[in-house]
PDB file of N, CA and C in Angstrom:
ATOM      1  N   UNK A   1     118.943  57.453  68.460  1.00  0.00           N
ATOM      2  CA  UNK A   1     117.737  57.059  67.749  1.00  0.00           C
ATOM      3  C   UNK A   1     116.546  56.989  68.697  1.00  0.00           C
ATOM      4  N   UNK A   2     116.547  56.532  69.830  1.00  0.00           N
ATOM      5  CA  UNK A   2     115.886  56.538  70.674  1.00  0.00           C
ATOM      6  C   UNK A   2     115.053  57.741  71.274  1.00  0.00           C
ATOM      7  N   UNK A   3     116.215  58.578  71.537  1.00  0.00           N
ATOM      8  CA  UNK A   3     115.127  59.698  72.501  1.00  0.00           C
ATOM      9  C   UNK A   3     114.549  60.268  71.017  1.00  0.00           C
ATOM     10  N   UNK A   4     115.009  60.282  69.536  1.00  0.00           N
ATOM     11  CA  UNK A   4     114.040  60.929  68.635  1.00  0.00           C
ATOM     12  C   UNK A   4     113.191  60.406  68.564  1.00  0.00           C
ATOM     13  N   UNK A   5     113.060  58.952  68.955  1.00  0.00           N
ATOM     14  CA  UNK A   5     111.572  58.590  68.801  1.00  0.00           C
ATOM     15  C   UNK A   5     110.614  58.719  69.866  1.00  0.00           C
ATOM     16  N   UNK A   6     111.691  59.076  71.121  1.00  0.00           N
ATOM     17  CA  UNK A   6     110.789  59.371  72.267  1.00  0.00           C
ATOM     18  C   UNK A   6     110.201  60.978  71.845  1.00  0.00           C
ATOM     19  N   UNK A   7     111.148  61.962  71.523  1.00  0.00           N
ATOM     20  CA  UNK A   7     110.524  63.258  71.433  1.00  0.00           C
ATOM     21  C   UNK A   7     109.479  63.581  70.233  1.00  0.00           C
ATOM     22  N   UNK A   8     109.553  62.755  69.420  1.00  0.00           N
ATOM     23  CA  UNK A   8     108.645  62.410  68.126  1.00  0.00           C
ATOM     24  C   UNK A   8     107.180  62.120  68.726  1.00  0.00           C
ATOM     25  N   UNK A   9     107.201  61.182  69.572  1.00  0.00           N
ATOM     26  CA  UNK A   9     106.227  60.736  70.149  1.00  0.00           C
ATOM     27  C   UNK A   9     106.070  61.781  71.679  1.00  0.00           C
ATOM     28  N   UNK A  10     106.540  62.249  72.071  1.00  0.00           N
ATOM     29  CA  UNK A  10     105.743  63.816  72.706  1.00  0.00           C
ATOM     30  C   UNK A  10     105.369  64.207  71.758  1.00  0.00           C
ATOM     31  N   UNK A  11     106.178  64.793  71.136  1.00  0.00           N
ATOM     32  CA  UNK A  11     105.356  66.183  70.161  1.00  0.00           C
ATOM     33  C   UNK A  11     103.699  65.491  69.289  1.00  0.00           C
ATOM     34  N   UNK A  12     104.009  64.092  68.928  1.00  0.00           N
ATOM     35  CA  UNK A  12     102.721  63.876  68.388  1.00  0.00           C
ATOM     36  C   UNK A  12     101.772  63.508  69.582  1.00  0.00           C
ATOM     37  N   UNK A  13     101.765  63.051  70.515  1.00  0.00           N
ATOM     38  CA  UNK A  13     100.771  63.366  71.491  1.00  0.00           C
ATOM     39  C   UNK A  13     100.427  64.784  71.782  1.00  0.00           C
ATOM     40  N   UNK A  14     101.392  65.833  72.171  1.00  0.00           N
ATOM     41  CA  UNK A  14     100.507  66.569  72.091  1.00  0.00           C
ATOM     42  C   UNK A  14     100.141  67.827  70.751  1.00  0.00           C
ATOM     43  N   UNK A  15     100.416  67.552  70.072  1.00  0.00           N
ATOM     44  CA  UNK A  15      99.391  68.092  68.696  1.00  0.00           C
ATOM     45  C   UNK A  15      98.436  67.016  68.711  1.00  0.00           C
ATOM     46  N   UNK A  16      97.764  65.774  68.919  1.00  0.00           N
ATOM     47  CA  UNK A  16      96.896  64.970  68.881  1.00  0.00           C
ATOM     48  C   UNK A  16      95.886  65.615  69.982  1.00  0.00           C
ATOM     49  N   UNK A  17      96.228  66.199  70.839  1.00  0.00           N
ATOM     50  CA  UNK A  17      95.450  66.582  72.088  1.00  0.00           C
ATOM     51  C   UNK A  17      94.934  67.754  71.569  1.00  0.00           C
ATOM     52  N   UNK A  18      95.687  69.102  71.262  1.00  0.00           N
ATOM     53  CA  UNK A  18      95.419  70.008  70.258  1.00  0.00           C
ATOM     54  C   UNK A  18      94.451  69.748  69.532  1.00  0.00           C
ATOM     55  N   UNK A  19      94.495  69.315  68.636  1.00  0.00           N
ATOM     56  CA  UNK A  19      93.741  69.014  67.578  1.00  0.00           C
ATOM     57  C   UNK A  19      92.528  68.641  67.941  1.00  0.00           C
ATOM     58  N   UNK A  20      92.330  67.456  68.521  1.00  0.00           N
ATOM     59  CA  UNK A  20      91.189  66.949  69.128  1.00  0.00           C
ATOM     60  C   UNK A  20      90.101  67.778  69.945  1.00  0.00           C
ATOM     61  N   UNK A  21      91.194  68.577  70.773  1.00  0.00           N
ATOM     62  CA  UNK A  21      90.336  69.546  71.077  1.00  0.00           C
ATOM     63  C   UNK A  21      89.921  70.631  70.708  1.00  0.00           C
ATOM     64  N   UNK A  22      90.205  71.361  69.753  1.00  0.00           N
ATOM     65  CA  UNK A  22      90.027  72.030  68.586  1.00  0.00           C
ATOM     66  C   UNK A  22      89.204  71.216  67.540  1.00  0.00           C
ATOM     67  N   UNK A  23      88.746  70.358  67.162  1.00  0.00           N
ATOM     68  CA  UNK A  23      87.523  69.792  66.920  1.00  0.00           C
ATOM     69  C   UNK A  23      86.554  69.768  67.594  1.00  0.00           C
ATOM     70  N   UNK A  24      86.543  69.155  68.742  1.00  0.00           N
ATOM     71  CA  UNK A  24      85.508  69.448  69.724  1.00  0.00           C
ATOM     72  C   UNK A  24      84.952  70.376  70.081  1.00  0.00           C
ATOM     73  N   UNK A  25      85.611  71.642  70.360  1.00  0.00           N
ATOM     74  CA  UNK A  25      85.026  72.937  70.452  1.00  0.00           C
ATOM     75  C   UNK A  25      84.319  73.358  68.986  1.00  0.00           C
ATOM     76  N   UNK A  26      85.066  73.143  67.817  1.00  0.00           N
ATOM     77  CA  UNK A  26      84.245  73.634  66.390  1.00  0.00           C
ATOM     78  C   UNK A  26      82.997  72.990  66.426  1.00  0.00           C
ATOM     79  N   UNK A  27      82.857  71.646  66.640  1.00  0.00           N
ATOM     80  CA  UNK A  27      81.607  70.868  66.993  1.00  0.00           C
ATOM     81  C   UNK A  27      80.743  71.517  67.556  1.00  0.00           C
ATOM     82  N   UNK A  28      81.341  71.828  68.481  1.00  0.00           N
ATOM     83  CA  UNK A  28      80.495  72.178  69.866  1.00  0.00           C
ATOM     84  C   UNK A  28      79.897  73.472  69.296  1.00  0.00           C
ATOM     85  N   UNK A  29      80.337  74.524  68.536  1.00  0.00           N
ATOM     86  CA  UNK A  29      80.059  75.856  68.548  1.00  0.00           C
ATOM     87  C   UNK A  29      79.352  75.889  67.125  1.00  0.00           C
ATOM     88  N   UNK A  30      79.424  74.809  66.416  1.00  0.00           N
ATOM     89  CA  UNK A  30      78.373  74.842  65.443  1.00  0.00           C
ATOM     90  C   UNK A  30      77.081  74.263  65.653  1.00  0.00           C
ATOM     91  N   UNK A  31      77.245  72.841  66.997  1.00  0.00           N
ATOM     92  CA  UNK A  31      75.934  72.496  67.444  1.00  0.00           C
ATOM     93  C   UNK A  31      74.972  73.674  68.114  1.00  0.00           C
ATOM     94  N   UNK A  32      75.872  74.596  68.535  1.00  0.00           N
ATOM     95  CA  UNK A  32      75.219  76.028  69.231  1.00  0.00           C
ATOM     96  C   UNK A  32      74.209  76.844  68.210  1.00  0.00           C
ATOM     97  N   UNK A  33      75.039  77.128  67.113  1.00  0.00           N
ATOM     98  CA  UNK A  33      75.021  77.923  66.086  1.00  0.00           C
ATOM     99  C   UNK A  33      73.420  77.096  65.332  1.00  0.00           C
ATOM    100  N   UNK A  34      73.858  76.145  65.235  1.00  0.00           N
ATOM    101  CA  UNK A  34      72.317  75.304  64.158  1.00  0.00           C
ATOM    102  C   UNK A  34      71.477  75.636  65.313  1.00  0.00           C
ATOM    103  N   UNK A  35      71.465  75.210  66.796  1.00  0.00           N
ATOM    104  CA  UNK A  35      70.493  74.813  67.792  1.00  0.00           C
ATOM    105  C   UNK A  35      69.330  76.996  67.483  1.00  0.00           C
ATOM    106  N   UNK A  36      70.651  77.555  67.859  1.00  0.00           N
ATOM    107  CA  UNK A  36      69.886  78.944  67.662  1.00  0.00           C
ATOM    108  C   UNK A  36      69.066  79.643  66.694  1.00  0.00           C
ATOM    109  N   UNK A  37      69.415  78.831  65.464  1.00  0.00           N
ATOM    110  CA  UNK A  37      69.108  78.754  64.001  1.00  0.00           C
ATOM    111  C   UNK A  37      67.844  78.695  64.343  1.00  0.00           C
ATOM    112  N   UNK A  38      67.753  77.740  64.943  1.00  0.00           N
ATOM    113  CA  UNK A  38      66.604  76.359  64.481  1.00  0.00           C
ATOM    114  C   UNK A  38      65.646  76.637  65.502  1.00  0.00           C
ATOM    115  N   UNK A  39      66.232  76.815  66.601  1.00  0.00           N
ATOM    116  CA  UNK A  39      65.064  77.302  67.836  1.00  0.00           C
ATOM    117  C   UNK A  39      64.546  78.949  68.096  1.00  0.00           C
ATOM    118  N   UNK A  40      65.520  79.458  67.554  1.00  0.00           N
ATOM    119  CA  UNK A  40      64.890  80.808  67.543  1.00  0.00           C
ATOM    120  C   UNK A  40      65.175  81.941  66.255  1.00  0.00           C
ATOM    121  N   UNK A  41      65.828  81.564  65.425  1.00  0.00           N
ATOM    122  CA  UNK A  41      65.649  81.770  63.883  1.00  0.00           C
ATOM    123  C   UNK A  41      66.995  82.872  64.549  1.00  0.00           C
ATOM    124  N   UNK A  42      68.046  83.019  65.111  1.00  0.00           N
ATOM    125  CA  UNK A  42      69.040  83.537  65.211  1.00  0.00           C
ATOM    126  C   UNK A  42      70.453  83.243  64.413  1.00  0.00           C
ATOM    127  N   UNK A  43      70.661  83.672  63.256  1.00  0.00           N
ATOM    128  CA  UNK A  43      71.382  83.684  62.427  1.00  0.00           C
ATOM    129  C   UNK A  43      73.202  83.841  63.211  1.00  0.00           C
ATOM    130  N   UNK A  44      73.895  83.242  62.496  1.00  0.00           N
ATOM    131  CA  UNK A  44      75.436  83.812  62.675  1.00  0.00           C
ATOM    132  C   UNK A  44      75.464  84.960  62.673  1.00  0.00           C
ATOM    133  N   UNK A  45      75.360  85.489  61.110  1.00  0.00           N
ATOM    134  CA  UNK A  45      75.301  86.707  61.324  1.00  0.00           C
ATOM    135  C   UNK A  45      75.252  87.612  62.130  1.00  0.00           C
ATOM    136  N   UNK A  46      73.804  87.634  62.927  1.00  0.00           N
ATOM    137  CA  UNK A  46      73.258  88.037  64.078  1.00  0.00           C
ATOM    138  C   UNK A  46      73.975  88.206  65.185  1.00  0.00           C
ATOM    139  N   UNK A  47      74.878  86.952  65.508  1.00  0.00           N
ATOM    140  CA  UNK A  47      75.416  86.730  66.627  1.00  0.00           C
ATOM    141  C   UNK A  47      76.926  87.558  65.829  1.00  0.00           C
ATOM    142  N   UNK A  48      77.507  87.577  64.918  1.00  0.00           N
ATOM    143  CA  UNK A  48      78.465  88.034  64.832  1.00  0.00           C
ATOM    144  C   UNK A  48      78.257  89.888  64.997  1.00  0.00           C
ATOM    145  N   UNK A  49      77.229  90.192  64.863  1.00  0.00           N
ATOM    146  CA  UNK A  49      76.779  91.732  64.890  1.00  0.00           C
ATOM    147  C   UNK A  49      77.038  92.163  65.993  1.00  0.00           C
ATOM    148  N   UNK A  50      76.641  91.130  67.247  1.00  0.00           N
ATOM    149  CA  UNK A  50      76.459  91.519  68.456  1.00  0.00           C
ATOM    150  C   UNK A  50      77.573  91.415  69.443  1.00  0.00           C
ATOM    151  N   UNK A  51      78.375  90.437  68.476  1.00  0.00           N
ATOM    152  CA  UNK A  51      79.801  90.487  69.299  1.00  0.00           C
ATOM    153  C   UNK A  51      80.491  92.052  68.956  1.00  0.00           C
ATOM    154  N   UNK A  52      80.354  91.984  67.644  1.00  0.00           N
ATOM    155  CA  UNK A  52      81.159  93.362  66.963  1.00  0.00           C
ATOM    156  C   UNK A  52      80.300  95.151  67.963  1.00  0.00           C
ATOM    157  N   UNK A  53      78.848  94.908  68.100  1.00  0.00           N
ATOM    158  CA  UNK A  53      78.483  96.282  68.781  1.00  0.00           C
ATOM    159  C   UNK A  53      78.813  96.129  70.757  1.00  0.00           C
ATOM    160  N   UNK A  54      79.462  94.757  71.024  1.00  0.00           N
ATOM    161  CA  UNK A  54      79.694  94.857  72.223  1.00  0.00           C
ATOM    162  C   UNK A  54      81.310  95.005  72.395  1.00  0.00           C
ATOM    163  N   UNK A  55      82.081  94.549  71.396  1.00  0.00           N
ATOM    164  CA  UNK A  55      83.543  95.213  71.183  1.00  0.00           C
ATOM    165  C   UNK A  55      83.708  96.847  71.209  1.00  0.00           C
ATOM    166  N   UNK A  56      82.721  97.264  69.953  1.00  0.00           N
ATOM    167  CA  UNK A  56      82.679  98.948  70.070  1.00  0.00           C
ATOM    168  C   UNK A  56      82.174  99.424  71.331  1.00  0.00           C
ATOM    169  N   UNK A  57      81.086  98.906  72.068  1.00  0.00           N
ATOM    170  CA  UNK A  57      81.076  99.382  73.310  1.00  0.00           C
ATOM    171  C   UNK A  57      81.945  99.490  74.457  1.00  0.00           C
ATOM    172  N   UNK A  58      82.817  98.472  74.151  1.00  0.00           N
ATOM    173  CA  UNK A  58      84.027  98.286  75.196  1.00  0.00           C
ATOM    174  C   UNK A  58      85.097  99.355  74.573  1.00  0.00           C
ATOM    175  N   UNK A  59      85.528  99.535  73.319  1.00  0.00           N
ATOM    176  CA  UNK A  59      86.509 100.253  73.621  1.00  0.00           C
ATOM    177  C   UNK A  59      85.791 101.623  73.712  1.00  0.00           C
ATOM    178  N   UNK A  60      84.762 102.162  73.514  1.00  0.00           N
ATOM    179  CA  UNK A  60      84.241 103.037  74.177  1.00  0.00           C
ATOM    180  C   UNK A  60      84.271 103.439  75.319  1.00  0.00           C
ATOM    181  N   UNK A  61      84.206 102.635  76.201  1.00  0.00           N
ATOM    182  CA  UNK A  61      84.153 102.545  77.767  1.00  0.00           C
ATOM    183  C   UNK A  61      85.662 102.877  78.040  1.00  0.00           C
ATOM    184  N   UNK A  62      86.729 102.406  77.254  1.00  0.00           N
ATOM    185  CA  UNK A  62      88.132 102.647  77.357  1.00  0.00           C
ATOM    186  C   UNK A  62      88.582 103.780  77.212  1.00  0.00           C
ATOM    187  N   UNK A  63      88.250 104.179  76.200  1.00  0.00           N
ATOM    188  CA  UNK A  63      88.731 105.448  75.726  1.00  0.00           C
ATOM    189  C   UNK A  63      88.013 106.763  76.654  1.00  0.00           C
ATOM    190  N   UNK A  64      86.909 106.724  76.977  1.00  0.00           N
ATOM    191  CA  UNK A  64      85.980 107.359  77.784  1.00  0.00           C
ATOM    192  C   UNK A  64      85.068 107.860  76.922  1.00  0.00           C
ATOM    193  N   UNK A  65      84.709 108.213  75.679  1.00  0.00           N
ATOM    194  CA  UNK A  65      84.054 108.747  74.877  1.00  0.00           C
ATOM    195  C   UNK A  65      82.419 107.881  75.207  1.00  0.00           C
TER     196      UNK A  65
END
């Protein structure tokens, strides 16, 4: 009975750590997201465009084309 409550209590510490920090970063990357909004009228969108034409540039660079 014991060590299940010891291994019960690992496993929920660390999914608690997980988690937590996986909030923090969503936080964090939406405080980004409004701040760019708001200070320079840079949409998600926007930023998702630019990830996607710097992916195609990379596998460009891969392929050699």
């Amino acid at each position: 009975m014991i060590p299940t409550l010891i291994l019960a209590w690992i496993v929920f510490v660390i999914v608690w750590k997980v988690l937590k920090a996986t909030i923090t970063n969503a936080i964090t990357v939406a405080a980004i997201l409004i701040l760019l909004n708001i200070g320079f009228g840079i949409t998600p969108q926007d930023i998702w465009d630019q990830i996607m034409r710097l992916l195609q540039t990379v596998a460009q660079l891969r392929t050699g084309k």
